[in-house]
Protein backbone atom coordinates (compact mmCIF):
# COMPACT_ATOMS: atom_id res chain seq x y z
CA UNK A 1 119.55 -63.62 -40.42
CA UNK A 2 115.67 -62.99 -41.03
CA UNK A 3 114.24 -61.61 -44.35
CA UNK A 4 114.42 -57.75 -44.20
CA UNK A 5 110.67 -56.49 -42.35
CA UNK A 6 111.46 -59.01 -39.95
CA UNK A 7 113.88 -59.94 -36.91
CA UNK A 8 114.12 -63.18 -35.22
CA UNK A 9 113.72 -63.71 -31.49
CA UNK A 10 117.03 -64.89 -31.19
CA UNK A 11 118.62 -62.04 -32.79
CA UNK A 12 116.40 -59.30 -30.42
CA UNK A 13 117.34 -61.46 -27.28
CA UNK A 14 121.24 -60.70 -28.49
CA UNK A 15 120.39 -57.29 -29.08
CA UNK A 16 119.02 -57.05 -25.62
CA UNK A 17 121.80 -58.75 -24.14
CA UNK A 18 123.98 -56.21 -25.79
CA UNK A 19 122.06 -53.05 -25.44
CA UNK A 20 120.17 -53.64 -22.05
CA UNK A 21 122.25 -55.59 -19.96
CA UNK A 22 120.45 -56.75 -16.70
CA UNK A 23 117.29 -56.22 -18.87
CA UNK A 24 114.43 -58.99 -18.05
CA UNK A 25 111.95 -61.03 -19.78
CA UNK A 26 109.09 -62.62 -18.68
CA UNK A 27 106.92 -65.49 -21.16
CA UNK A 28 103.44 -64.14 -20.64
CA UNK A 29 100.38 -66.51 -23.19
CA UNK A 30 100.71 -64.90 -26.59
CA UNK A 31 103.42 -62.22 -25.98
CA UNK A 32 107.22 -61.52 -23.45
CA UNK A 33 107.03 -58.79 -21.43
CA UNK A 34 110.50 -57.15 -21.31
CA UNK A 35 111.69 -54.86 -18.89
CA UNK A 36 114.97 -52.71 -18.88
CA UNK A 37 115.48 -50.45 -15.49
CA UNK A 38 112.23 -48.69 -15.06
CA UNK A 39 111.15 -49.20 -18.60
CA UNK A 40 108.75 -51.82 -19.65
CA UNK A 41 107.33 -52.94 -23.07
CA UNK A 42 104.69 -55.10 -22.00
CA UNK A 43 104.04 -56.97 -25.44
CA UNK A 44 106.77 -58.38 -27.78
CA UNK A 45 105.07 -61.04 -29.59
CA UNK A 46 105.86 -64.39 -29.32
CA UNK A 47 105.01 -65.52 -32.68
CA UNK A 48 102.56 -66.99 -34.43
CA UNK A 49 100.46 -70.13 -32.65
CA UNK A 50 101.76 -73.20 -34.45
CA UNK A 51 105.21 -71.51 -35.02
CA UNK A 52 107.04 -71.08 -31.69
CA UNK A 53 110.40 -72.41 -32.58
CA UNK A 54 112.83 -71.09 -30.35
CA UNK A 55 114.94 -68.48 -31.24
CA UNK A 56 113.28 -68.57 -34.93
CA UNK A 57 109.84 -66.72 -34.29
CA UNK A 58 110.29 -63.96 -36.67
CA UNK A 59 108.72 -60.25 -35.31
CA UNK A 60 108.19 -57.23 -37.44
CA UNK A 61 110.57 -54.35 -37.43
CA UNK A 62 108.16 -51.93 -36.42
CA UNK A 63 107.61 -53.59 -33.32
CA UNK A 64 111.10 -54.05 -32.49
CA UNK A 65 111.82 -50.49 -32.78
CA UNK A 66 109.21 -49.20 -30.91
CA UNK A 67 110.44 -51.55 -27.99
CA UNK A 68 113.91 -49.98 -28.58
CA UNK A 69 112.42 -46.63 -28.17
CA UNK A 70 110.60 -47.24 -25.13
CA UNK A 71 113.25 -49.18 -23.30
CA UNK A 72 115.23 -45.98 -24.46
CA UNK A 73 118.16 -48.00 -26.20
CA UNK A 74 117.47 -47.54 -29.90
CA UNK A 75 120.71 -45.97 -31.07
CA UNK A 76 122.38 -49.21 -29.73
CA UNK A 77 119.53 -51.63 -31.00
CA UNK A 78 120.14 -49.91 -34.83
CA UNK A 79 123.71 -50.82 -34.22
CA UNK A 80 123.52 -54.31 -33.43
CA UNK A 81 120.51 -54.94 -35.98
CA UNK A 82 120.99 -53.81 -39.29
CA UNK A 83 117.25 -54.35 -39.88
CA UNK A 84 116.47 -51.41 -37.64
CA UNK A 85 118.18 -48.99 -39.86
């Protein structure tokens, strides 16, 4: 688990899996774009340059939740992530 302001890729993919099944994600340069339905959240960071382990990029809460609130599954996302609440 990541330190408490932050969530690791891995863990938001699982949340995603979880929350937004069917959901996609596509690897743009410096960000994903993630799309649930006929939501999109066009930039979840993809870490810092130099620091793109997979699965171990941490991102900031804030940004995390407001991808859970525009993909419209942020009751669920606080559920699976304790981080979010």
């Amino acid at each position: 688990m990541s330190s408490t302001g932050t969530v690791t890729l891995r863990e938001i993919w699982d949340m995603l899996d979880q929350c937004a099944p069917g959901h996609a994600r596509d690897a743009k340069t410096h960000h994903w774009r993630v799309t649930f339905g006929d939501r999109i959240f066009p930039t979840l960071p993809s870490g810092e340059h130099g620091a793109r382990k997979p699965g171990q990029v941490e991102i900031q809460v804030g940004v995390v939740k407001k991808m859970a609130r525009e993909l419209g599954i942020l009751e669920c996302a606080k559920r699976t992530l304790p981080q979010l609440r």
